[in-house]
PDB file of N, CA and C in Angstrom:
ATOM      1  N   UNK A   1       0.841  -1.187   0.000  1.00  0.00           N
ATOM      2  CA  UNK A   1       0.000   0.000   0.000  1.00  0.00           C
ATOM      3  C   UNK A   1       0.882   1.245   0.000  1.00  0.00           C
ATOM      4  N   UNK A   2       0.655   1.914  -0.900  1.00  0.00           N
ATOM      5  CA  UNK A   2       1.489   3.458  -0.800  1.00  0.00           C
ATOM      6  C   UNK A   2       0.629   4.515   0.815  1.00  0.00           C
ATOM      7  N   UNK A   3       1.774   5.015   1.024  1.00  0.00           N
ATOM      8  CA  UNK A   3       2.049   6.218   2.164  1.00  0.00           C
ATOM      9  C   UNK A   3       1.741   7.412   1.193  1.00  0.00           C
ATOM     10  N   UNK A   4       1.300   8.660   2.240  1.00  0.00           N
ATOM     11  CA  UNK A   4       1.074   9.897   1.784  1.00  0.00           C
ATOM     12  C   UNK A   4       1.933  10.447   3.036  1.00  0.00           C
ATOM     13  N   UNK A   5       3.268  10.579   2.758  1.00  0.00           N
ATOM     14  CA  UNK A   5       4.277  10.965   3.811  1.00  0.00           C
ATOM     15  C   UNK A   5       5.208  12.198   3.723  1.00  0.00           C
ATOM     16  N   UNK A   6       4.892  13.356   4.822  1.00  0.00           N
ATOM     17  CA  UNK A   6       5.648  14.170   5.045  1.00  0.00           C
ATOM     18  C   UNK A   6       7.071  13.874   5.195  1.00  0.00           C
ATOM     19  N   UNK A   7       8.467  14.405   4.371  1.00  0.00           N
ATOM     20  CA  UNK A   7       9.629  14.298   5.302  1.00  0.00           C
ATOM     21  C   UNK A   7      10.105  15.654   5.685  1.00  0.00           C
ATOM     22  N   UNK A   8      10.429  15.157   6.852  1.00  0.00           N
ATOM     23  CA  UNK A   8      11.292  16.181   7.557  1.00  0.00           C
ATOM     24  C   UNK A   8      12.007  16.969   7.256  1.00  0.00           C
ATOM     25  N   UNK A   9      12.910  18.133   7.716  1.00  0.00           N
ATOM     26  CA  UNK A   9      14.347  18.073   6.981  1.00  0.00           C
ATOM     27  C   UNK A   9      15.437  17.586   7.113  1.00  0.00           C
ATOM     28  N   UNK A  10      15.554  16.971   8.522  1.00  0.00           N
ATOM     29  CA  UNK A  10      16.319  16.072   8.560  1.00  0.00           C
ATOM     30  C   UNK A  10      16.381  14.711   7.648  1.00  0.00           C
ATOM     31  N   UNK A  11      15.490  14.403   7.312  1.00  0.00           N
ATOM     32  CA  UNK A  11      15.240  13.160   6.689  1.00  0.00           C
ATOM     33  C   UNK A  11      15.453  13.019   5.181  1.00  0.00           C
ATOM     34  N   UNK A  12      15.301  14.315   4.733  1.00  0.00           N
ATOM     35  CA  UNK A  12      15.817  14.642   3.421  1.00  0.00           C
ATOM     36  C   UNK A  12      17.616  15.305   3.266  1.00  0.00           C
ATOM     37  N   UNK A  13      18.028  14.999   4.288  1.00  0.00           N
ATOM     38  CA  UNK A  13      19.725  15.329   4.494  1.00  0.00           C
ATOM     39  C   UNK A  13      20.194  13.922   4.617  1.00  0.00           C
ATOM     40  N   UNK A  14      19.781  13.725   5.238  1.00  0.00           N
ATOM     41  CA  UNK A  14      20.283  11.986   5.497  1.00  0.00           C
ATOM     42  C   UNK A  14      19.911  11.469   3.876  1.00  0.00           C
ATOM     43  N   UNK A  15      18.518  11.576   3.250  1.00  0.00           N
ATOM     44  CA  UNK A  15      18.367  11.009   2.348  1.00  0.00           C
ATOM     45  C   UNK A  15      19.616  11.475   0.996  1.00  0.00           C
ATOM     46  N   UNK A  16      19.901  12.708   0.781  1.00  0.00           N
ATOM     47  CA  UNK A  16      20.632  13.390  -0.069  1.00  0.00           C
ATOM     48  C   UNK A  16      21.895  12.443   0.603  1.00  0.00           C
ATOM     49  N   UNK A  17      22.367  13.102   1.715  1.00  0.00           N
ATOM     50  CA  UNK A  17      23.633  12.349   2.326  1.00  0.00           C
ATOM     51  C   UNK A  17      24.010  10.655   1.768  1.00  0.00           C
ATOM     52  N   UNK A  18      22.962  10.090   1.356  1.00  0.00           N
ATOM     53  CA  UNK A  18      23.255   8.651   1.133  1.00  0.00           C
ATOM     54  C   UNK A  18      23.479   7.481   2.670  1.00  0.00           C
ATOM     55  N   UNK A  19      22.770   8.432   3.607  1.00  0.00           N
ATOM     56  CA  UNK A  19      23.061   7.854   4.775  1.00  0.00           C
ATOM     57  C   UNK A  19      21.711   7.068   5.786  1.00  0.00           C
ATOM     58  N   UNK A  20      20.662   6.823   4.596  1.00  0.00           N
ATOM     59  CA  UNK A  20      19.189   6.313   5.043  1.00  0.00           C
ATOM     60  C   UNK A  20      19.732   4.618   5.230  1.00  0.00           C
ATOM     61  N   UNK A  21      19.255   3.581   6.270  1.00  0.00           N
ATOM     62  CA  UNK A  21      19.473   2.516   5.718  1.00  0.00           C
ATOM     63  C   UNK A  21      18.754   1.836   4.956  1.00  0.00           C
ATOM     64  N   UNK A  22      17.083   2.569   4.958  1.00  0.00           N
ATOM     65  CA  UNK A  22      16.241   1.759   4.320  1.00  0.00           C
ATOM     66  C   UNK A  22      15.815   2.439   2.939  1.00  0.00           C
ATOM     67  N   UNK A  23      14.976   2.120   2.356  1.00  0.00           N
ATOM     68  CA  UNK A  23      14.718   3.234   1.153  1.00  0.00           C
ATOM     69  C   UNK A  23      13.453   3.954   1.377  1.00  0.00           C
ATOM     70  N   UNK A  24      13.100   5.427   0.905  1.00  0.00           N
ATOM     71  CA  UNK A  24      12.208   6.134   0.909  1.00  0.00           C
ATOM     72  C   UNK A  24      11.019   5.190   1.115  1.00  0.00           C
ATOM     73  N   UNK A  25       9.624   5.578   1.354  1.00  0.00           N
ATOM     74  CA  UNK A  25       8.682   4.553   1.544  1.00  0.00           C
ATOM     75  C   UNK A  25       8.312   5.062  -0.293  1.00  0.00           C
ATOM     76  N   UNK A  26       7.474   3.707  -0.832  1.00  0.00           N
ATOM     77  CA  UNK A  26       6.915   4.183  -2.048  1.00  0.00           C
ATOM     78  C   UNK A  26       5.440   5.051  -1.556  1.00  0.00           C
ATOM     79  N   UNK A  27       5.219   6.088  -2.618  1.00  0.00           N
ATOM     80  CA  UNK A  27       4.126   6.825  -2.492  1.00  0.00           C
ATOM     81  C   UNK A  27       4.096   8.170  -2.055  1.00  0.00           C
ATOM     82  N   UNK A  28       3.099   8.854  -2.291  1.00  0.00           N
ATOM     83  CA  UNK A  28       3.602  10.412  -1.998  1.00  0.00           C
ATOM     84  C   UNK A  28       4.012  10.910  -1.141  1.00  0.00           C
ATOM     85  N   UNK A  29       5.242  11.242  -1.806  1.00  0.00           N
ATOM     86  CA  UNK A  29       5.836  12.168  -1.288  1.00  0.00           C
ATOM     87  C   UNK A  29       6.058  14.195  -0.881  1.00  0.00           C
ATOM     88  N   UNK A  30       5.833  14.390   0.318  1.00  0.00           N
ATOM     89  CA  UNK A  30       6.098  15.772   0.266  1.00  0.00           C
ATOM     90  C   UNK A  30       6.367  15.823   1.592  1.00  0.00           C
ATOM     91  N   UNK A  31       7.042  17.531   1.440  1.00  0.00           N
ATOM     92  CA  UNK A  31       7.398  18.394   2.224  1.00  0.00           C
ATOM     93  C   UNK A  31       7.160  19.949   2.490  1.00  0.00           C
ATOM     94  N   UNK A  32       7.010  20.130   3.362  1.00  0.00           N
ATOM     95  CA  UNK A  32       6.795  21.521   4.120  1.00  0.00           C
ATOM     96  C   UNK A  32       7.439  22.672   2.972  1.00  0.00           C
ATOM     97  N   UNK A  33       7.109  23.956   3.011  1.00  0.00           N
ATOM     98  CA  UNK A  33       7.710  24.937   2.555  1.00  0.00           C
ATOM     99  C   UNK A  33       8.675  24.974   3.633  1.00  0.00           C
ATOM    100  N   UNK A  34       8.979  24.912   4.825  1.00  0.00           N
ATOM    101  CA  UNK A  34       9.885  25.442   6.296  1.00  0.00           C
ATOM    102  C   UNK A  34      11.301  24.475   5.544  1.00  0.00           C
ATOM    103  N   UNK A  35      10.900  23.008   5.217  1.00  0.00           N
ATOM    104  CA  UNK A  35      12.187  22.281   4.689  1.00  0.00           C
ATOM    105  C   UNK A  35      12.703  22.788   3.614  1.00  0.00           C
ATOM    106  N   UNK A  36      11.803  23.154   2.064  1.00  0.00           N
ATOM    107  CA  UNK A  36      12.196  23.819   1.474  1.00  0.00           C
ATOM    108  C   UNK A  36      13.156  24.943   1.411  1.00  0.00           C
ATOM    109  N   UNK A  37      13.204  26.069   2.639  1.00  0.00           N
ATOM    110  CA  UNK A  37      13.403  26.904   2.629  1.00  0.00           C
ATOM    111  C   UNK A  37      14.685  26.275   3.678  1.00  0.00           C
ATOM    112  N   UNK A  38      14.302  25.672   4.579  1.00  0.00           N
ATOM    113  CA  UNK A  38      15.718  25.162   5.599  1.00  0.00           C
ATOM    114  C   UNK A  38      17.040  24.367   4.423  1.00  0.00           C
ATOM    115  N   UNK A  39      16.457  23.838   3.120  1.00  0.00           N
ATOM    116  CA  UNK A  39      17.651  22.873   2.184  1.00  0.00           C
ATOM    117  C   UNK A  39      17.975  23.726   1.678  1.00  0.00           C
ATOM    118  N   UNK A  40      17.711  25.143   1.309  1.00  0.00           N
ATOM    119  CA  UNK A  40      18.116  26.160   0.164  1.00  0.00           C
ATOM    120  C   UNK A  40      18.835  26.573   1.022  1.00  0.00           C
ATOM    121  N   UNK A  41      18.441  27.186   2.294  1.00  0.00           N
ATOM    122  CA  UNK A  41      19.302  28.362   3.002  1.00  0.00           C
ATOM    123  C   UNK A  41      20.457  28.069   3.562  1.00  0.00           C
ATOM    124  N   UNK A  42      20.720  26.466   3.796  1.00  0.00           N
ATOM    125  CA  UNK A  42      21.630  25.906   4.348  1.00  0.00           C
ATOM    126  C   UNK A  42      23.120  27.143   3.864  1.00  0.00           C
ATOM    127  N   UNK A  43      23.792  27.606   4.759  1.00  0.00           N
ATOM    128  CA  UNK A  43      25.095  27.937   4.653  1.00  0.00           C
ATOM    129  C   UNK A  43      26.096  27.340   4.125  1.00  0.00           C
ATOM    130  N   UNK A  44      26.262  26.260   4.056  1.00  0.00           N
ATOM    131  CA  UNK A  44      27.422  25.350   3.671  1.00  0.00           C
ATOM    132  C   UNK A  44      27.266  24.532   2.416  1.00  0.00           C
ATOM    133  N   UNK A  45      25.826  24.996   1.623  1.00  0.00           N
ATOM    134  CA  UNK A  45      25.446  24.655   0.511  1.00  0.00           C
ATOM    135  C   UNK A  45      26.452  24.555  -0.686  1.00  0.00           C
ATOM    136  N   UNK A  46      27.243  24.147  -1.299  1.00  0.00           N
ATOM    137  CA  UNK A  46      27.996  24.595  -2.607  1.00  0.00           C
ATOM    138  C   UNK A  46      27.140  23.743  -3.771  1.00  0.00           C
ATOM    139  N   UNK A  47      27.651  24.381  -4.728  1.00  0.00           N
ATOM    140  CA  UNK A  47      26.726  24.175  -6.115  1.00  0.00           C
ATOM    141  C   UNK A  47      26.453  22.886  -6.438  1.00  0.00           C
ATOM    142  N   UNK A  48      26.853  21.762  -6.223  1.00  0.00           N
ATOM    143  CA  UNK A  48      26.471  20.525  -6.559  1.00  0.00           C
ATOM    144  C   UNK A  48      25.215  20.154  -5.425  1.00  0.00           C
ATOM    145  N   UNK A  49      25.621  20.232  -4.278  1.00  0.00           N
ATOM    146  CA  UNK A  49      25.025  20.191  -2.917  1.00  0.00           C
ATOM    147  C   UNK A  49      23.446  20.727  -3.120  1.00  0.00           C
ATOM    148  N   UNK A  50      23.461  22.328  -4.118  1.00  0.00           N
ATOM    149  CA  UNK A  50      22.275  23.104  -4.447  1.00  0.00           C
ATOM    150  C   UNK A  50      22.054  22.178  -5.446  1.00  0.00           C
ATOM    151  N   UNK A  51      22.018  21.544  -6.566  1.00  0.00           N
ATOM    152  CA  UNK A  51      21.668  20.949  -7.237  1.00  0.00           C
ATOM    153  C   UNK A  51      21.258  20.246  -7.071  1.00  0.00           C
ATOM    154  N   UNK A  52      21.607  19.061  -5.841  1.00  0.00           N
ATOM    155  CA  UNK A  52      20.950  18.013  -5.586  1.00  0.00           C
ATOM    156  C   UNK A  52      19.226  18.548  -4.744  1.00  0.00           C
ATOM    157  N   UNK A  53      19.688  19.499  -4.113  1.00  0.00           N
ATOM    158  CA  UNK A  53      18.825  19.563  -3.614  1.00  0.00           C
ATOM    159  C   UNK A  53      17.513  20.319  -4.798  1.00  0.00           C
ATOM    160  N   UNK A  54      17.578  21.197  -5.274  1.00  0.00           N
ATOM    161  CA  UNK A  54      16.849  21.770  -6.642  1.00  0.00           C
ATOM    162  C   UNK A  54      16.385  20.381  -7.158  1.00  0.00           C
ATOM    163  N   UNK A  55      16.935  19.233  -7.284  1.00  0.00           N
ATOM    164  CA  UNK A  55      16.177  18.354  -8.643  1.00  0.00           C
ATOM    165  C   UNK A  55      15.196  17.542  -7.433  1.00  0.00           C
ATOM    166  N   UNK A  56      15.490  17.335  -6.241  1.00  0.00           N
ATOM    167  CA  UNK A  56      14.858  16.815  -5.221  1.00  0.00           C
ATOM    168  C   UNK A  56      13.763  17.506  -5.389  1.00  0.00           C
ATOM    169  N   UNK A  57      13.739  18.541  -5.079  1.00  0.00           N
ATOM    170  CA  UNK A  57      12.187  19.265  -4.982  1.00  0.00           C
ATOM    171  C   UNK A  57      11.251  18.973  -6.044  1.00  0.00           C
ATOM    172  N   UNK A  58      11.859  18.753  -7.360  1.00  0.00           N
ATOM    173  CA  UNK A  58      11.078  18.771  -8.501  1.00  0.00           C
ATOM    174  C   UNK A  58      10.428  17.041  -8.872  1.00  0.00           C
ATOM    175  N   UNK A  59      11.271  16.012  -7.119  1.00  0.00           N
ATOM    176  CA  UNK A  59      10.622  14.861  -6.886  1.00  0.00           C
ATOM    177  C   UNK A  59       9.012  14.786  -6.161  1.00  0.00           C
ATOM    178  N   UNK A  60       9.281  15.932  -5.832  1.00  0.00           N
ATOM    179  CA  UNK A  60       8.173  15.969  -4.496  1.00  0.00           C
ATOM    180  C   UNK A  60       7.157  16.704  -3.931  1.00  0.00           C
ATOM    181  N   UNK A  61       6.063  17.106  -3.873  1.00  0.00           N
ATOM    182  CA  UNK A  61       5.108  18.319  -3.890  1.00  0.00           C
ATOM    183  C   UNK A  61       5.681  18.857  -2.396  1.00  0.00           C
ATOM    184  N   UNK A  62       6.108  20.229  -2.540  1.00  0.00           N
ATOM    185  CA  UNK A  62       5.809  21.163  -1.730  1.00  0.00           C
ATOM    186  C   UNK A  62       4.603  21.653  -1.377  1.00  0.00           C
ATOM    187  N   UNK A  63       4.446  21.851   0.333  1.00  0.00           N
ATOM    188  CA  UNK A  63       3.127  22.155   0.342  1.00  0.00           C
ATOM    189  C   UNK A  63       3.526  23.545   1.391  1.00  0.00           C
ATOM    190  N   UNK A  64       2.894  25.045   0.488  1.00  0.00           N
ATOM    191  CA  UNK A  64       2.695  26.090   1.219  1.00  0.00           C
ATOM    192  C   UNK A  64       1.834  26.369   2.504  1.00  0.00           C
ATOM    193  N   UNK A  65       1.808  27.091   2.557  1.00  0.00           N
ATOM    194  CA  UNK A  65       1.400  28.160   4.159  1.00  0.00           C
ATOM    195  C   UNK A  65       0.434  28.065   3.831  1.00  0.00           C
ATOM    196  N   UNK A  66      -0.677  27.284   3.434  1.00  0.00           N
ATOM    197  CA  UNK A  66      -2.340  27.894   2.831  1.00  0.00           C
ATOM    198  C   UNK A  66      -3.072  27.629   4.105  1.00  0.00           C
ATOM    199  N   UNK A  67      -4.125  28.369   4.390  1.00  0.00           N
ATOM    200  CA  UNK A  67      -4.777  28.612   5.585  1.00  0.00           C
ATOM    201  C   UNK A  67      -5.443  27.406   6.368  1.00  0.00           C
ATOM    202  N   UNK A  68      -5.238  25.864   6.167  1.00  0.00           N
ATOM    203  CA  UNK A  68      -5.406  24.701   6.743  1.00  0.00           C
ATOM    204  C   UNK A  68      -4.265  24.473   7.337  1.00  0.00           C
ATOM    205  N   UNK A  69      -2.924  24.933   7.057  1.00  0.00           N
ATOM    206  CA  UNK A  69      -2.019  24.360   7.529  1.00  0.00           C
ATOM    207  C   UNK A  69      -1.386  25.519   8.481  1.00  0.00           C
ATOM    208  N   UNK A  70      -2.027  26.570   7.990  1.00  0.00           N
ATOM    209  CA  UNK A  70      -1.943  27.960   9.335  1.00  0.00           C
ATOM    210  C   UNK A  70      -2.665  27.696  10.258  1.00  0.00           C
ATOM    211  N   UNK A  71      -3.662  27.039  10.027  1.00  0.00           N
ATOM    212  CA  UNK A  71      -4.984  26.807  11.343  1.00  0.00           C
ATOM    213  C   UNK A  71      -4.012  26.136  12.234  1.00  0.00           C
ATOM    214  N   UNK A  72      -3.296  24.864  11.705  1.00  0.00           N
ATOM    215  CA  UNK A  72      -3.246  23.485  11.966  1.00  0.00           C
ATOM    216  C   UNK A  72      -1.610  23.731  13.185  1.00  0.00           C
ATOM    217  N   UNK A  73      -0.578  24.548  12.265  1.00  0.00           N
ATOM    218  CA  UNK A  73       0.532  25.191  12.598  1.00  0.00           C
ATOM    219  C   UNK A  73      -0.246  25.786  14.422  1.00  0.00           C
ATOM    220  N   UNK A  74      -0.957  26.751  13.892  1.00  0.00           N
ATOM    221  CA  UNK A  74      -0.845  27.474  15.545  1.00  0.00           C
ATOM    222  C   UNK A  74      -1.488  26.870  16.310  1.00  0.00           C
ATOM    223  N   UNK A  75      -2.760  25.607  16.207  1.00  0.00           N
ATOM    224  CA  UNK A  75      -2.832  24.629  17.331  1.00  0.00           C
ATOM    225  C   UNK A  75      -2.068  23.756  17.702  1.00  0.00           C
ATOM    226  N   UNK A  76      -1.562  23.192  17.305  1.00  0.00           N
ATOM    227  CA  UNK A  76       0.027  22.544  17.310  1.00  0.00           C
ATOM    228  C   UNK A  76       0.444  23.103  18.337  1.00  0.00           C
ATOM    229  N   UNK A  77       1.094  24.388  18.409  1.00  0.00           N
ATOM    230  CA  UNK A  77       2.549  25.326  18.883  1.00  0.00           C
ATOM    231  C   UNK A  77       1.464  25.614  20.077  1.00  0.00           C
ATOM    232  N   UNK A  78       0.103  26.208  19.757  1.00  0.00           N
ATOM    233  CA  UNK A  78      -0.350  26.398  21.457  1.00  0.00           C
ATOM    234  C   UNK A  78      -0.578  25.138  22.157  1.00  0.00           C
ATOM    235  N   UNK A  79      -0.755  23.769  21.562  1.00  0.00           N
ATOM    236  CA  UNK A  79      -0.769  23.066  22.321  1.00  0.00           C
ATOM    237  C   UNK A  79       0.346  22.263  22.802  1.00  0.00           C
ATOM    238  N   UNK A  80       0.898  22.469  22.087  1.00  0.00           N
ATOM    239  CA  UNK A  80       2.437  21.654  22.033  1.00  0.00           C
ATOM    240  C   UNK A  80       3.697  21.970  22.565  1.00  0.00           C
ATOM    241  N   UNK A  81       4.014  23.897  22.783  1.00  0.00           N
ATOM    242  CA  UNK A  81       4.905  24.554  22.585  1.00  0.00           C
ATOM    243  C   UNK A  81       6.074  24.197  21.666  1.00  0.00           C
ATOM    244  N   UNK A  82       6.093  23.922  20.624  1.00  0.00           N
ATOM    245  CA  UNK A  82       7.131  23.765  19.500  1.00  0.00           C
ATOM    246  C   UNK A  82       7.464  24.967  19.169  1.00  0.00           C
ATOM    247  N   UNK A  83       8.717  24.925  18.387  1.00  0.00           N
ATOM    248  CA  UNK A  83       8.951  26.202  17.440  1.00  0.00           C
ATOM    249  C   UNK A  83       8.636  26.065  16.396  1.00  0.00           C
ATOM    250  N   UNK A  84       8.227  27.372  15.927  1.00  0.00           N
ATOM    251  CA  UNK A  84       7.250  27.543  14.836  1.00  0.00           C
ATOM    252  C   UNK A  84       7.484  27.333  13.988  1.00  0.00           C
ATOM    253  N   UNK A  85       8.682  26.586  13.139  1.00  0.00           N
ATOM    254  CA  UNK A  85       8.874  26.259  11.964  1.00  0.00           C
ATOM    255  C   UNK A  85       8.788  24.579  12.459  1.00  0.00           C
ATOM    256  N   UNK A  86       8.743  23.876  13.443  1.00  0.00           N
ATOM    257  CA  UNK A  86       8.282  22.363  13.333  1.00  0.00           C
ATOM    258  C   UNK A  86       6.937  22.648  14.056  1.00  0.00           C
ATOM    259  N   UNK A  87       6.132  23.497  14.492  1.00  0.00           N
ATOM    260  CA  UNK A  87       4.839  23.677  14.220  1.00  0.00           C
ATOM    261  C   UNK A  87       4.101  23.932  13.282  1.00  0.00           C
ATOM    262  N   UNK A  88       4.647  24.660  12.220  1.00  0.00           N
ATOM    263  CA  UNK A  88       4.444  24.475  10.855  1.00  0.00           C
ATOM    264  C   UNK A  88       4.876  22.754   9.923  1.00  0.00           C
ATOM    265  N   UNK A  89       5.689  22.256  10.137  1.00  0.00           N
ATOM    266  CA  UNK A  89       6.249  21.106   9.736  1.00  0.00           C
ATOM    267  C   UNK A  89       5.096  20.203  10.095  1.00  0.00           C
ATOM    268  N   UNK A  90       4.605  20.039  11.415  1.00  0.00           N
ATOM    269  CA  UNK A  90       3.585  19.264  11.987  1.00  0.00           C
ATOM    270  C   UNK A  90       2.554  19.852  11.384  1.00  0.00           C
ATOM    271  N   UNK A  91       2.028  21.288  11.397  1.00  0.00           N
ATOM    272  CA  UNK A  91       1.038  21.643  10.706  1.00  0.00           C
ATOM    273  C   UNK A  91       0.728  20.974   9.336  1.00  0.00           C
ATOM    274  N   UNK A  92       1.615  21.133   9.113  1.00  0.00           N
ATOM    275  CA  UNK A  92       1.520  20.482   7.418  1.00  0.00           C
ATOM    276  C   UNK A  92       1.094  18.766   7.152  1.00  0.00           C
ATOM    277  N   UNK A  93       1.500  18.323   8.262  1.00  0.00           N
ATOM    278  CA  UNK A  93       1.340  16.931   8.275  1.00  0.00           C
ATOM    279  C   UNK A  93      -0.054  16.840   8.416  1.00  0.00           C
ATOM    280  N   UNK A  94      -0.706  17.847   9.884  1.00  0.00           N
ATOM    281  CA  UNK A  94      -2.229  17.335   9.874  1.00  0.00           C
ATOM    282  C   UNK A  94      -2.788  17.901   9.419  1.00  0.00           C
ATOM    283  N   UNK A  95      -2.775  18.837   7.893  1.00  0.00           N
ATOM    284  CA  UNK A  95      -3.474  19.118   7.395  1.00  0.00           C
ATOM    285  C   UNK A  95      -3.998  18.667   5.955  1.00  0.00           C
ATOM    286  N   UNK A  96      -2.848  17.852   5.940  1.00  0.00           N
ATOM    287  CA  UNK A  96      -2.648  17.288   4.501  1.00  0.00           C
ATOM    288  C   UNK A  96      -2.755  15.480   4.883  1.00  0.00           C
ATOM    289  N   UNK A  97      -2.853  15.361   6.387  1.00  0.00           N
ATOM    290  CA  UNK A  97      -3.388  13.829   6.362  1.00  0.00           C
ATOM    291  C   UNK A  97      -1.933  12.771   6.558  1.00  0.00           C
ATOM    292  N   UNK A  98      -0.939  13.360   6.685  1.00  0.00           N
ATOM    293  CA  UNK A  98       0.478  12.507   6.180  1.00  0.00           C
ATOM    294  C   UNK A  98       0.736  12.372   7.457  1.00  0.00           C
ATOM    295  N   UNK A  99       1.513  10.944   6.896  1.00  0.00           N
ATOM    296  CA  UNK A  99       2.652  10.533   8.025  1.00  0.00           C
ATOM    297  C   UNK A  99       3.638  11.581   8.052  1.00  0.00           C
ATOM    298  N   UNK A 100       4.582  11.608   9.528  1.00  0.00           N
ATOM    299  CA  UNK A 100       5.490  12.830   9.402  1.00  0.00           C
ATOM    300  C   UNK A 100       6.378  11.508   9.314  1.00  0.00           C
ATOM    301  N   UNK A 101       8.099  11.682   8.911  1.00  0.00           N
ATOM    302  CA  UNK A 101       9.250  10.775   8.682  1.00  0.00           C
ATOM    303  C   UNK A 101       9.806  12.163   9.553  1.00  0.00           C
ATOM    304  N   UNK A 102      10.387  11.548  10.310  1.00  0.00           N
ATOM    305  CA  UNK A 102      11.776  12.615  10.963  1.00  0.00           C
ATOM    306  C   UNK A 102      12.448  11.781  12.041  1.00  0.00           C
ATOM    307  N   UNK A 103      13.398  11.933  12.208  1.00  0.00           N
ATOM    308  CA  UNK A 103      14.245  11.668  13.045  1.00  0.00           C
ATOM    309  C   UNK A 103      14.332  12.620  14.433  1.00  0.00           C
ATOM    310  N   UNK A 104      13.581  13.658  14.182  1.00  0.00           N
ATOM    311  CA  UNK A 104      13.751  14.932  15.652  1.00  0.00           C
ATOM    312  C   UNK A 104      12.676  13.641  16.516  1.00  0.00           C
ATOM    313  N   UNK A 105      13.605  13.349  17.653  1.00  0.00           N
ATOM    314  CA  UNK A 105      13.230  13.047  19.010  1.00  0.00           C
ATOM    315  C   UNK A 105      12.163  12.985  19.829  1.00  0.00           C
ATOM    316  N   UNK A 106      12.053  14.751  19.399  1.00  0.00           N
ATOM    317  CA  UNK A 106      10.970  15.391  20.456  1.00  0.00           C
ATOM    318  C   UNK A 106       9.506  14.929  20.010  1.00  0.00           C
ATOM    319  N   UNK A 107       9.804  15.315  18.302  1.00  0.00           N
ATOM    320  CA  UNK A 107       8.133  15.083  17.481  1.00  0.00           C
ATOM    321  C   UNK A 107       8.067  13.614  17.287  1.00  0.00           C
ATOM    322  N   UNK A 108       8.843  12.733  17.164  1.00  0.00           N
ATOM    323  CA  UNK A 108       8.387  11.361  17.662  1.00  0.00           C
ATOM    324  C   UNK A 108       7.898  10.994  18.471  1.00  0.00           C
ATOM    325  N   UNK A 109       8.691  11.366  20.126  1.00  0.00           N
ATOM    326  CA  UNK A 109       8.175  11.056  21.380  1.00  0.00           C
ATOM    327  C   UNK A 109       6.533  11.648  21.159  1.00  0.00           C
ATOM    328  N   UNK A 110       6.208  13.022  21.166  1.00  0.00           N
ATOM    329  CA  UNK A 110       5.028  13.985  20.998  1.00  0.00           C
ATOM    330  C   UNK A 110       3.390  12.450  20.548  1.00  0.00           C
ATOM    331  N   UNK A 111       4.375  11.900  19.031  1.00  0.00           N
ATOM    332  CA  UNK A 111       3.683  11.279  18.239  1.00  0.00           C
ATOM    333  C   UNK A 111       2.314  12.467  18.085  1.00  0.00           C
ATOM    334  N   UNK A 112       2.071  14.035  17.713  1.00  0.00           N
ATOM    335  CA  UNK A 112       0.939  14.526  17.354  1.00  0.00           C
ATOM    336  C   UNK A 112       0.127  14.250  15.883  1.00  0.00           C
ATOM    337  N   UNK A 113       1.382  13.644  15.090  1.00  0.00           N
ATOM    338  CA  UNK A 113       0.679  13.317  13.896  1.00  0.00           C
ATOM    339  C   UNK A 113       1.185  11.934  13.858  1.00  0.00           C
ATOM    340  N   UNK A 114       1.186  10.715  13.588  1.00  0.00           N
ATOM    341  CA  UNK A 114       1.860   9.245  13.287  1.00  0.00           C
ATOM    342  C   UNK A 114       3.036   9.760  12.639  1.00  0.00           C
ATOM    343  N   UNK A 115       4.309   9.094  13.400  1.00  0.00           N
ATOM    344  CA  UNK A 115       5.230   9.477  12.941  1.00  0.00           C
ATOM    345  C   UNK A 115       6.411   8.185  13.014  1.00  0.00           C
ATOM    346  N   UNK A 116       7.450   8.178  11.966  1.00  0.00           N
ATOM    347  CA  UNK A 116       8.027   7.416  12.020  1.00  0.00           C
ATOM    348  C   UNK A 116       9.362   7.666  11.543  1.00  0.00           C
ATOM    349  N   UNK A 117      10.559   7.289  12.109  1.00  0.00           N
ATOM    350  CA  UNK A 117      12.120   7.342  12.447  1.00  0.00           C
ATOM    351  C   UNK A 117      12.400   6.374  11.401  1.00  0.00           C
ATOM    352  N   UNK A 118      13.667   6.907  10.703  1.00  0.00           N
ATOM    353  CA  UNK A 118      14.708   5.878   9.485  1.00  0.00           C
ATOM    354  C   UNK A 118      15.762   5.905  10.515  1.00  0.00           C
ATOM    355  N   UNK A 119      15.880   4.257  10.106  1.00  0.00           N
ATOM    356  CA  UNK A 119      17.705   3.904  10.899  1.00  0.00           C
ATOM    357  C   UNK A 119      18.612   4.707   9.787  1.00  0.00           C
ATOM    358  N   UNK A 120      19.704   4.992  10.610  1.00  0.00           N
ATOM    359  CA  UNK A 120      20.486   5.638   9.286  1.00  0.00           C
ATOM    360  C   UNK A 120      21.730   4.811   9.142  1.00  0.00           C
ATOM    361  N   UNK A 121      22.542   4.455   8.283  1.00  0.00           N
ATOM    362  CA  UNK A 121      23.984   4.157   8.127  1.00  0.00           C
ATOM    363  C   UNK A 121      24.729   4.639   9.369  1.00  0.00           C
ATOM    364  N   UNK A 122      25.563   3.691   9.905  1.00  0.00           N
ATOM    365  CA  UNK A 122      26.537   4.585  10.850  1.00  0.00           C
ATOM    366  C   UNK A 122      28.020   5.015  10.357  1.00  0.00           C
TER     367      UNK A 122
END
């Protein structure tokens, strides 16, 4: 059965990195505008690094700020206290129905949307 699965941004570094042990799940795939904007802005980006990440995106629907996932974002963060860019991250998950994939700790333990951890290469 295909997944309708949020990744993280961690999960898409590890994935670029070559350092996932398992493979992507099959089925849709997307991510947050907050990851979007966290893989571009990265500092230590150099041009191949931007490239990989540019053709990635054009794997995967980005999903904007549209006012389900603003609703979804600030109940989250008041109920949750997160910071607002993985209250947005989570937002996005329950608004769009997806599993979240991340490796952050905290939003696993939380479990506010079904969430699930990749072993990575050591």
């Amino acid at each position: 059965m295909a997944l309708s699965v949020l990744l993280n941004t961690n999960i898409v570094l590890y994935f670029l990195g070559g350092r996932l042990a398992e493979p992507l799940p099959m089925g849709e795939l997307g991510i947050s505008v907050i990851t979007e904007l966290e893989l571009l802005s990265f500092s230590g980006l150099d041009a191949a690094g931007e490239r990989a990440v540019r053709s990635f995106l054009t794997e995967v629907s980005v999903f904007d700020l549209a006012a389900p996932v603003k609703d979804a974002a600030v109940e989250v963060r008041r109920r949750h206290a997160l910071r607002l860019p993985d209250a947005i991250v989570v937002g996005t998950a329950v608004a769009h129905a997806m599993r979240l994939f991340t490796n952050d700790e905290r939003l696993v333990r939380k479990q506010i949307v079904p969430t699930t951890s990749i072993r990575l290469i050591s």
